[in-house]
Protein backbone atom coordinates (compact mmCIF):
# COMPACT_ATOMS: atom_id res chain seq x y z
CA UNK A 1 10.05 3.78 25.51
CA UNK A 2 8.95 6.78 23.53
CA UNK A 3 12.11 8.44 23.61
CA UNK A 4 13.20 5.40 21.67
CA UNK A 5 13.67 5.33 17.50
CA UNK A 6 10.13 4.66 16.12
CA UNK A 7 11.00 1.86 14.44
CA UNK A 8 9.88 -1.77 14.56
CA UNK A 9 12.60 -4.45 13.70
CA UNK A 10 11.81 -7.72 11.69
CA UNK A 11 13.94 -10.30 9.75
CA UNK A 12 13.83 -10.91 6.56
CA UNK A 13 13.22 -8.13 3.20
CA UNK A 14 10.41 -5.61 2.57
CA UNK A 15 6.88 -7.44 1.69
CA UNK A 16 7.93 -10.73 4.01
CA UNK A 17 5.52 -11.56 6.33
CA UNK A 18 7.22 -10.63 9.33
CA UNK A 19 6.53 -7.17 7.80
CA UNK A 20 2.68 -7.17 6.81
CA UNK A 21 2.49 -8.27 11.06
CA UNK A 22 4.71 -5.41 11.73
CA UNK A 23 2.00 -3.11 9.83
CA UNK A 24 -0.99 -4.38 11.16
CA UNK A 25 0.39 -4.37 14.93
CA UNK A 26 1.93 -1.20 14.95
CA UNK A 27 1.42 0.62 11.58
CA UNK A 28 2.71 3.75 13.68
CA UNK A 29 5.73 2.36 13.12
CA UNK A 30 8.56 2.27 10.75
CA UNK A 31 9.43 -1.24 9.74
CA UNK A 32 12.98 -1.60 9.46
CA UNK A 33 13.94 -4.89 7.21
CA UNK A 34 17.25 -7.02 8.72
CA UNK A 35 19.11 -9.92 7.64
CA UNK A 36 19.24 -12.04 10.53
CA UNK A 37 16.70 -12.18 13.73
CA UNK A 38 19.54 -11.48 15.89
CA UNK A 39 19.95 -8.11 14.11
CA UNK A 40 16.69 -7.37 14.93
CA UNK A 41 16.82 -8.45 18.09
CA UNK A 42 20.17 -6.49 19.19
CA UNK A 43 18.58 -3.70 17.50
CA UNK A 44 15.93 -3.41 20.21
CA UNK A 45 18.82 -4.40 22.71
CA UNK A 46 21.31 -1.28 21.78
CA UNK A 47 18.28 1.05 21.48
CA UNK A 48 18.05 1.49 17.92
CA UNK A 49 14.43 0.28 17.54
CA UNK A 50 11.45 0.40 20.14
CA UNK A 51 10.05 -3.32 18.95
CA UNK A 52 11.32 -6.65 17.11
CA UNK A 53 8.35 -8.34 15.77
CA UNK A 54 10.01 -12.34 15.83
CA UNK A 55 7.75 -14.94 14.64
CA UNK A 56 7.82 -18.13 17.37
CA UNK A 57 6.15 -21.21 15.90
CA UNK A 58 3.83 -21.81 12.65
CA UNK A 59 0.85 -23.68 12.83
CA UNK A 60 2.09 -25.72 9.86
CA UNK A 61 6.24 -25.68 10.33
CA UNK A 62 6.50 -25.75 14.16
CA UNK A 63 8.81 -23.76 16.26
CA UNK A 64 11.43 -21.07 15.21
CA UNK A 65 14.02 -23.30 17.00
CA UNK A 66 16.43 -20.61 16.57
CA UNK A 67 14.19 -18.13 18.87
CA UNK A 68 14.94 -20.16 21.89
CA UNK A 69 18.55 -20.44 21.73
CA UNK A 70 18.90 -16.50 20.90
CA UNK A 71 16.24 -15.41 23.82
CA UNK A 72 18.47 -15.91 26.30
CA UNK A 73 21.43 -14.29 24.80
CA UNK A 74 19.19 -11.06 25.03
CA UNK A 75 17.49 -8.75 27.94
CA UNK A 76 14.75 -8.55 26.09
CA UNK A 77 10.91 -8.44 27.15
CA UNK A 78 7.66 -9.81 25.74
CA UNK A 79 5.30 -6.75 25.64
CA UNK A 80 2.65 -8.65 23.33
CA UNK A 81 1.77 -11.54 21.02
CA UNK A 82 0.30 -11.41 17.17
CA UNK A 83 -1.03 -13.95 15.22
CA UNK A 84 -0.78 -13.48 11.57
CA UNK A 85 -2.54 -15.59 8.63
CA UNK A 86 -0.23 -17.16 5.90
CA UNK A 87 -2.50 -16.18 3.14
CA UNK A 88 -0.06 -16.61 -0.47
CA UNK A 89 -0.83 -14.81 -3.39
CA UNK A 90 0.34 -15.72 -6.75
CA UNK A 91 2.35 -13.13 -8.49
CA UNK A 92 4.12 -11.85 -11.84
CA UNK A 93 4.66 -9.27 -13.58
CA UNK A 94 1.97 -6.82 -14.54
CA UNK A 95 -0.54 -7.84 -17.41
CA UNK A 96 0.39 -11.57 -16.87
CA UNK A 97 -2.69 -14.46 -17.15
CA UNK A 98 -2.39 -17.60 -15.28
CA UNK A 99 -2.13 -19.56 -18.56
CA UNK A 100 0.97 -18.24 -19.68
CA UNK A 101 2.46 -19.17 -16.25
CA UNK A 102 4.85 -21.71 -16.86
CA UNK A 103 7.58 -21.39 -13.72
CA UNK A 104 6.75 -20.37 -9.57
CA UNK A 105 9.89 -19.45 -7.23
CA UNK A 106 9.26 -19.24 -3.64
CA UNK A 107 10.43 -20.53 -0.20
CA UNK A 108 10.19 -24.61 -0.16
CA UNK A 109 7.88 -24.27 2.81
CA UNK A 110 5.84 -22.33 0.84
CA UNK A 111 5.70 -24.01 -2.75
CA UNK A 112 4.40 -27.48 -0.28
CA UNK A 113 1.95 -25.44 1.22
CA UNK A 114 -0.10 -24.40 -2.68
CA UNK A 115 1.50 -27.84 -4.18
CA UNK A 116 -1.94 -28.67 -4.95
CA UNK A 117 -2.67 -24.99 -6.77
CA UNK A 118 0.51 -25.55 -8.10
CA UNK A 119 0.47 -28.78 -9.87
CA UNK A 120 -2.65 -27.36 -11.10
CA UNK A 121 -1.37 -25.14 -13.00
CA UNK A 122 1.62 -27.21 -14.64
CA UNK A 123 4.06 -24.81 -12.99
CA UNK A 124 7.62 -26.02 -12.52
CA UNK A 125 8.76 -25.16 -8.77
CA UNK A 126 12.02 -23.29 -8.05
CA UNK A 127 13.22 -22.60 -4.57
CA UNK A 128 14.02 -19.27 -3.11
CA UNK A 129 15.48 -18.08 0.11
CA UNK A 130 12.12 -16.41 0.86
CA UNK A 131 8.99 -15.43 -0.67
CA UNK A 132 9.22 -11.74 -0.73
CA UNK A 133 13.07 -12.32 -2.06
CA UNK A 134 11.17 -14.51 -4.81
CA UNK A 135 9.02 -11.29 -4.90
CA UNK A 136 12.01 -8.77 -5.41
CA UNK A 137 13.46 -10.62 -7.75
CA UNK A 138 10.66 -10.98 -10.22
CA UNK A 139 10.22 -7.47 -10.22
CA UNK A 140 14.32 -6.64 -10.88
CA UNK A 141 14.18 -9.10 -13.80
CA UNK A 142 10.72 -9.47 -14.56
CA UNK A 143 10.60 -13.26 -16.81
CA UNK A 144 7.81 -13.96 -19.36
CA UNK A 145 6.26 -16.83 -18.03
CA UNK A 146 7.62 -16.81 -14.46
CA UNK A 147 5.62 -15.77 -11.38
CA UNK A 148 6.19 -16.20 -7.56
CA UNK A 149 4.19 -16.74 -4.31
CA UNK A 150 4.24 -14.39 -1.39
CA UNK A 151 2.44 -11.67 0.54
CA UNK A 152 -0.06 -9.28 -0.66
CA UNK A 153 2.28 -6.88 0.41
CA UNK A 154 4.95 -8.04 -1.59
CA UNK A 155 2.91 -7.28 -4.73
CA UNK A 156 2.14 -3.78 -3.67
CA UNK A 157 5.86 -3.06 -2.67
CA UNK A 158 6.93 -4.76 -5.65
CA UNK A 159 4.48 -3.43 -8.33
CA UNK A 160 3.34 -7.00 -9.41
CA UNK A 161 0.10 -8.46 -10.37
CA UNK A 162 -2.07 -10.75 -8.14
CA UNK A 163 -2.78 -13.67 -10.56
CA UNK A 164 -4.76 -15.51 -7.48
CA UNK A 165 -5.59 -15.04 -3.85
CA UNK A 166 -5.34 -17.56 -1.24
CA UNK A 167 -3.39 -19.65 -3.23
CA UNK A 168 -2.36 -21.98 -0.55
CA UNK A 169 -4.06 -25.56 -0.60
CA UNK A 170 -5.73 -25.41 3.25
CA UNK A 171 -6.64 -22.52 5.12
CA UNK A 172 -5.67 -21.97 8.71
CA UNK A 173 -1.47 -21.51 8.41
CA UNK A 174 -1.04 -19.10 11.18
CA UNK A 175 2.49 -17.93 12.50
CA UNK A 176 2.74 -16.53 16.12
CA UNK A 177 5.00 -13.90 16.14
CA UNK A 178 5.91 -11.71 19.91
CA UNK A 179 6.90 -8.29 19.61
CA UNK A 180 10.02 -7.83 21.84
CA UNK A 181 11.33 -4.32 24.15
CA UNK A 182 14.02 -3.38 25.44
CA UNK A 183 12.13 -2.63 28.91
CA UNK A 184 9.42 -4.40 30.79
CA UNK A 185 5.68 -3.06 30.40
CA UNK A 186 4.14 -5.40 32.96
CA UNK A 187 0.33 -4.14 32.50
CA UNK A 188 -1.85 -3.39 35.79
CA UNK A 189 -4.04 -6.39 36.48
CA UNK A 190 -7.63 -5.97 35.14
CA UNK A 191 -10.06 -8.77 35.82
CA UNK A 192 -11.73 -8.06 32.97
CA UNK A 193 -8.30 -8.92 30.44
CA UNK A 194 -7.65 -12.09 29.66
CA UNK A 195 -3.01 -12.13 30.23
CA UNK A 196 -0.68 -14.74 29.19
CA UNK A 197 2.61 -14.34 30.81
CA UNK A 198 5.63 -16.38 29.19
CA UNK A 199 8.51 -17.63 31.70
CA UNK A 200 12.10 -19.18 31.09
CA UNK A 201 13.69 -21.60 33.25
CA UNK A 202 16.22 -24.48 34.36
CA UNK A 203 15.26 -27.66 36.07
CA UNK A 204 17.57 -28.27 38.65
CA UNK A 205 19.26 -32.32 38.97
CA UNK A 206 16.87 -33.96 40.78
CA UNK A 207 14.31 -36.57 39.74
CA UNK A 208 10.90 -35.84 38.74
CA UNK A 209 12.36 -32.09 38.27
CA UNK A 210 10.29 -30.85 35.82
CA UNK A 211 6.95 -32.75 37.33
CA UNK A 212 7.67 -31.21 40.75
CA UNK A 213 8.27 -26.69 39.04
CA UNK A 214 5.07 -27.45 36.82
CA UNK A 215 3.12 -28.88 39.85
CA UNK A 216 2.42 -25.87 41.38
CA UNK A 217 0.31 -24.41 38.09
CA UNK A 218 -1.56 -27.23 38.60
CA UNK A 219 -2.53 -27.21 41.94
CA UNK A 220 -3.21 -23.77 41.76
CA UNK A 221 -5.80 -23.83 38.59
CA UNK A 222 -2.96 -22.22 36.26
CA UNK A 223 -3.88 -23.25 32.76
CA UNK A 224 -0.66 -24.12 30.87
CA UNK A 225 -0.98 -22.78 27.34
CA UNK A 226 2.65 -23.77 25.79
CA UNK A 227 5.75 -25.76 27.34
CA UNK A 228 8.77 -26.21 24.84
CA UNK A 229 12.24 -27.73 25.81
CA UNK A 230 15.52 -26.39 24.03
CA UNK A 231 19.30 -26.43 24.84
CA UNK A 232 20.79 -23.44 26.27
CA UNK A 233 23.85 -24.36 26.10
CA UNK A 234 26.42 -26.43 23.45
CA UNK A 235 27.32 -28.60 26.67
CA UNK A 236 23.89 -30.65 26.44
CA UNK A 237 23.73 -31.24 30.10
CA UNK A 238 20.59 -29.42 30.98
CA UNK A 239 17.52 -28.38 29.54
CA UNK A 240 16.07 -25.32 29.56
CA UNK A 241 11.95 -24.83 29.20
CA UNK A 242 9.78 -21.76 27.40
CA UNK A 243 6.54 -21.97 29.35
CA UNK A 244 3.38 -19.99 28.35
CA UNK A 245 0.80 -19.61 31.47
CA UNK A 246 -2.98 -17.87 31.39
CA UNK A 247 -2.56 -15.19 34.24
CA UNK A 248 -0.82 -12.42 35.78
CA UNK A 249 1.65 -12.60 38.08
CA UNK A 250 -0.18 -10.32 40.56
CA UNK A 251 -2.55 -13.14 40.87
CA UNK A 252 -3.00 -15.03 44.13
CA UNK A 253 -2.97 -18.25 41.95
CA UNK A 254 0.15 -17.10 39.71
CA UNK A 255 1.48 -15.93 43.52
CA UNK A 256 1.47 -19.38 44.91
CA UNK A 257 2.55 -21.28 41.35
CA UNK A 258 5.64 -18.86 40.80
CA UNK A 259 7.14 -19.68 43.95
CA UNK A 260 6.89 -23.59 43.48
CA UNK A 261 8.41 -23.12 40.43
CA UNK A 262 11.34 -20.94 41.98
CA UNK A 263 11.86 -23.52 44.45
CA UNK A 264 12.07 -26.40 42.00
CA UNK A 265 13.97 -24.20 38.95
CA UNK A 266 16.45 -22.49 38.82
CA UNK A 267 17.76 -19.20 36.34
CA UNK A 268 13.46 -18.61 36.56
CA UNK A 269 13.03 -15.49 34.17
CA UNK A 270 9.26 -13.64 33.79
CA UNK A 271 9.77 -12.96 30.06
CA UNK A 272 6.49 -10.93 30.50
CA UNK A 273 3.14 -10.45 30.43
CA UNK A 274 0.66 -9.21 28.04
CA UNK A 275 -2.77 -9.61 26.71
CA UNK A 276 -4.16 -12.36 24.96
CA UNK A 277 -4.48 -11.38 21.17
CA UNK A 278 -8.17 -11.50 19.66
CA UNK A 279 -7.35 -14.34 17.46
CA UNK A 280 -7.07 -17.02 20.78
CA UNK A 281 -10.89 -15.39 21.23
CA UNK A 282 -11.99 -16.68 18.17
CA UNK A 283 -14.42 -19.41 18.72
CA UNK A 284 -13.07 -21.71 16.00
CA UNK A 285 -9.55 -21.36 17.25
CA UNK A 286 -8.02 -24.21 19.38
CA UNK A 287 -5.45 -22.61 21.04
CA UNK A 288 -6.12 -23.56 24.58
């Protein structure tokens, strides 16, 4: 992998959050900006990055639907998981107070997540594609009286001022993001790392399917972390599963569960396996 570009691939513009994870994970990195998470992905693919940092689900908007339909489309590998706190700032242009605000811009999801702050202010909401675009394009044509919510990033890229931190109503918006490789990097087992190894598979057409391929984690003390459902295909005649386990295949436990599943499943694919990241160690964390 080293003789790969060092660059790590995200979607969206420079300051989104996709990017501040890409510079805490691997700030030996270059973060390369792309429109689309399958550019970033096929990036990786054709060898023109070593990583794709693509977030997977947000504690407060859900899944990245569109992650499951492209993951299979790919050869890709997980190699590692990061968990990165939606923390909004409230920006504008440099020398700005908050009472000459009159106007935010932002991504909807966003804007509903510092409503509160918001309304607090008297600001009049206006949508964006994104909150580091909202960023970008305060600082091209800077408005008296406008401002925007995003990273903390985006203000230092973007040379605004940070009216407020942590302007979100509730703390705790977290986005899981896994960083993807072109080749697999299954670490040695160490009993003294805690692994999560994510899996892809089929059910085959026969009742209780999906009951009978999970069965074996069960009876063999596998702790299920994650199980989503999505369609693979645009037939909608079978569904296909993302399934998050605690272990490592080299396990006699994983061992015995992996081949139930095999026998039950069909197009099984180890995605990978990787360390837990600290944040699941954090006491105040559910994530089991």
């Amino acid at each position: 992998m080293t003789d790969l570009p060092a660059i790590i691939a995200y979607q969206g513009v420079p300051g989104a959050y996709s990017h501040l994870s890409c510079r805490k994970a691997h700030p030996e990195l270059e973060a390369q900006a792309c429109a689309t998470f399958a550019d970033a992905m096929f990036m990786v693919e054709r060898g023109e990055a070593r990583l794709a940092m693509i977030p997977l689900e947000n504690s407060t908007a859900g899944r990245v639907e569109e992650i499951y339909r492209l993951m299979p489309k790919t050869k890709l590998h997980i190699v590692g998981e990061h968990f990165e706190p939606v923390s909004h700032c409230l920006l504008a242009a440099k020398g700005s107070k908050a009472e000459d605000l009159k106007t935010v811009s932002s991504h909807p999801q966003a804007l509903a997540q510092c409503d509160g702050h918001i309304n607090e202010l008297g600001l009049t909401q206006i949508a964006s594609l994104d909150t580091a675009g909202a960023a970008a394009e305060l600082s091209e044509t800077p408005q008296p009286g406008h401002a925007a919510i995003a990273s903390s990033l985006a203000a230092e890229l973007y040379d605004l001022e940070i009216i407020r931190e942590n302007f979100q109503d509730k703390t705790g918006n977290t986005t899981r993001f896994m960083i993807l490789a072109r080749d697999s990097h299954m670490p040695e087992l160490d009993p003294n790392i805690r692994f999560m190894t994510s899996l892809m598979f089929t059910v085959r057409n026969i009742p209780a399917a999906l009951y009978k391929a999970l069965g074996g984690f069960s009876t063999n003390g596998v702790n299920m972390l994650k199980l989503e459902s999505y369609m693979a295909s645009d037939t909608m005649t079978a569904a296909s599963f993302h399934l998050d386990v605690e272990g490592h295949p080299d396990e006699k436990a994983m061992k015995y569960a992996l081949q139930e599943l095999d026998f039950f499943a069909k197009e099984v694919r180890v995605m990978g396996t990787y360390p837990w990241h600290p944040f699941r160690m954090q006491k105040d964390q559910i994530i089991e």
